[in-house]
C-alpha atoms as a PDB file:
ATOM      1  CA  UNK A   1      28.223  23.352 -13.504  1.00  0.00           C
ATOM      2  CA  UNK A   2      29.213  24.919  -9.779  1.00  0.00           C
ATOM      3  CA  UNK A   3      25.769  23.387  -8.796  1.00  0.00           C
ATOM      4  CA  UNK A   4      26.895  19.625  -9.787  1.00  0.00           C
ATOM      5  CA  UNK A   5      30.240  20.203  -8.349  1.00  0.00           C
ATOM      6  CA  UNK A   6      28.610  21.576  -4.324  1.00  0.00           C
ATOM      7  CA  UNK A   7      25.242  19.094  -4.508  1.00  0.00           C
ATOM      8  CA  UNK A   8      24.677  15.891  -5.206  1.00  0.00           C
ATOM      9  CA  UNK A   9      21.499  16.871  -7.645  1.00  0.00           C
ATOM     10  CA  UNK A  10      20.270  12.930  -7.720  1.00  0.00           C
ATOM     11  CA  UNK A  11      20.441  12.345  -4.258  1.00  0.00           C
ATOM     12  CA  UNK A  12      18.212  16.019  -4.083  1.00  0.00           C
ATOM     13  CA  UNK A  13      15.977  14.824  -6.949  1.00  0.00           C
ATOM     14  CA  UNK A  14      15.474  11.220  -5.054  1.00  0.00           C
ATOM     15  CA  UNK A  15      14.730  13.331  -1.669  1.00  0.00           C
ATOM     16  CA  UNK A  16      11.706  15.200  -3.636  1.00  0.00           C
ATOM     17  CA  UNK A  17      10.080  12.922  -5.270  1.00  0.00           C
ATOM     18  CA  UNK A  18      10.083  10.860  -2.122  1.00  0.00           C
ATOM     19  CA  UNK A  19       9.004  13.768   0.094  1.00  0.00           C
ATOM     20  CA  UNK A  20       5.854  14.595  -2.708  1.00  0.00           C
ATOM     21  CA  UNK A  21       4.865  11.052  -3.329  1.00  0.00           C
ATOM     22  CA  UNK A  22       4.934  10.316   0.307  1.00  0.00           C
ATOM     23  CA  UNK A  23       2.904  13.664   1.013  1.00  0.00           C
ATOM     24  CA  UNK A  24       0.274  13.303  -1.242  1.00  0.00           C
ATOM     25  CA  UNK A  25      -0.035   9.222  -0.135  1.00  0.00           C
ATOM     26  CA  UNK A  26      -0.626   9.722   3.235  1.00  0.00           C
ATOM     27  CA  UNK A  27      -3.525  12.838   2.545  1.00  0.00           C
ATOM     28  CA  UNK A  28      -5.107  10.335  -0.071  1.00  0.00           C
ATOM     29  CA  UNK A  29      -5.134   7.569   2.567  1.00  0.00           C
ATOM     30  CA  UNK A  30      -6.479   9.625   5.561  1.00  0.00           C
ATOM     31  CA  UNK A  31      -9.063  11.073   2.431  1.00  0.00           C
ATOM     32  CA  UNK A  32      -9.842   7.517   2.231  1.00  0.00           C
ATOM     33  CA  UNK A  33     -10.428   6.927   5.759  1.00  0.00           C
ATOM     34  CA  UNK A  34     -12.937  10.297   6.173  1.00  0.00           C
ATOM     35  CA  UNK A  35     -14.635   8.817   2.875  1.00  0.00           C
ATOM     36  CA  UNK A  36     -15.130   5.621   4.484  1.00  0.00           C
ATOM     37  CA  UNK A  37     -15.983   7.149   8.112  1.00  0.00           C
ATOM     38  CA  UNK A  38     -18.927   9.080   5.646  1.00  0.00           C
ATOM     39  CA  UNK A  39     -19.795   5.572   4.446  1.00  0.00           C
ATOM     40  CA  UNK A  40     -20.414   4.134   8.000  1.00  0.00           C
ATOM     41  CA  UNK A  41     -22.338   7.358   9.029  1.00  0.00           C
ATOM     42  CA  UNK A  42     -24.640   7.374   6.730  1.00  0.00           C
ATOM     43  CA  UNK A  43     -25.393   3.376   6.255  1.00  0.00           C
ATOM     44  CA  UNK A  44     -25.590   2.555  10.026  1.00  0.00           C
ATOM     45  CA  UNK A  45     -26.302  -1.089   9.160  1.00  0.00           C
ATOM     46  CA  UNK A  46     -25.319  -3.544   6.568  1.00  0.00           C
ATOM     47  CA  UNK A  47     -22.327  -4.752   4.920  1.00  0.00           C
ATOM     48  CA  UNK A  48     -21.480  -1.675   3.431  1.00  0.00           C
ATOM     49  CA  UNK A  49     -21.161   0.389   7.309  1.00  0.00           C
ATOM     50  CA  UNK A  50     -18.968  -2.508   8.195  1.00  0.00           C
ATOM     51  CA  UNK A  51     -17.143  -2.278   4.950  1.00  0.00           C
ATOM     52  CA  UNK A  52     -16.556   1.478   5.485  1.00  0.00           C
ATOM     53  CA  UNK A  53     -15.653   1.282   9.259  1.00  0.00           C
ATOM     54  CA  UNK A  54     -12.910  -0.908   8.260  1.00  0.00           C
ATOM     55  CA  UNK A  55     -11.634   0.643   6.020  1.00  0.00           C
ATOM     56  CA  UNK A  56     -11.406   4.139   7.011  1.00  0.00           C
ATOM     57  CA  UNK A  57      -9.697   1.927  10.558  1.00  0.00           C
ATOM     58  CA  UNK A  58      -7.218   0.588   7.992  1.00  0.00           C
ATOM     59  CA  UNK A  59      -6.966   3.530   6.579  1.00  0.00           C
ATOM     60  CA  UNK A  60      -6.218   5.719   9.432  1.00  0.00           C
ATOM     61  CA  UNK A  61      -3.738   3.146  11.313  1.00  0.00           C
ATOM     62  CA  UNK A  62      -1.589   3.212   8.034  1.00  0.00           C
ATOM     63  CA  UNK A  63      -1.628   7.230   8.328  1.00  0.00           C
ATOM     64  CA  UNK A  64      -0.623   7.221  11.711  1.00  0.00           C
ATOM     65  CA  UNK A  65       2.126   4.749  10.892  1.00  0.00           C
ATOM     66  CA  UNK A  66       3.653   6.660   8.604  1.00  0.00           C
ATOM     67  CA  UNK A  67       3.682   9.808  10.820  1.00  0.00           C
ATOM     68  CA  UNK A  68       5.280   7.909  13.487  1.00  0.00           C
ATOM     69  CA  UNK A  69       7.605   6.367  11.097  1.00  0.00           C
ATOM     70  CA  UNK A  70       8.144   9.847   9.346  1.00  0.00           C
ATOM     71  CA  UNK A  71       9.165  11.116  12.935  1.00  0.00           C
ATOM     72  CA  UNK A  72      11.162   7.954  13.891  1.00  0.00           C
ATOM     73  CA  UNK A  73      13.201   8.629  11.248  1.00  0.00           C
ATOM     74  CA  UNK A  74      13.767  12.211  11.847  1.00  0.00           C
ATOM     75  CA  UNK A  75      14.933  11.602  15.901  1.00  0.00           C
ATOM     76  CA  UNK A  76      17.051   8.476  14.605  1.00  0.00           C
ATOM     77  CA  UNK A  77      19.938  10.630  13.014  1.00  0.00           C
END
């Protein structure tokens, strides 16, 4: 038990699954926004171009948010 005694394993186990979860959320949401970029390619008109061009916006706003917030968060300490 040397390991319990020099780190604090739940804050470490808290800090990983919060690193992958975040990691694979924000590739899944810029997948998102590609997949709906694709959408608005290849429909040009209709509900379903508009549909995709505002999503894959949404989508890559939220990405970039959390990248700046990622690296807010890093320069704040």
């Amino acid at each position: 038990m040397i390991m319990g005694s020099l780190v604090d394993v739940t804050a470490l186990w808290q800090v990983c699954v919060i690193a992958v979860v975040g990691g694979v959320g924000i590739v899944a949401l810029f997948s998102l926004g590609i997949v709906g970029m694709n959408v608005f390619t290849v429909r040009r008109t209709g509900s379903a171009a508009v549909l995709g061009l505002a999503a894959a916006c949404v989508c890559f706003l939220l990405s970039l948010a959390a990248v700046v917030l990622g690296v807010w968060v890093m320069l704040d300490k």
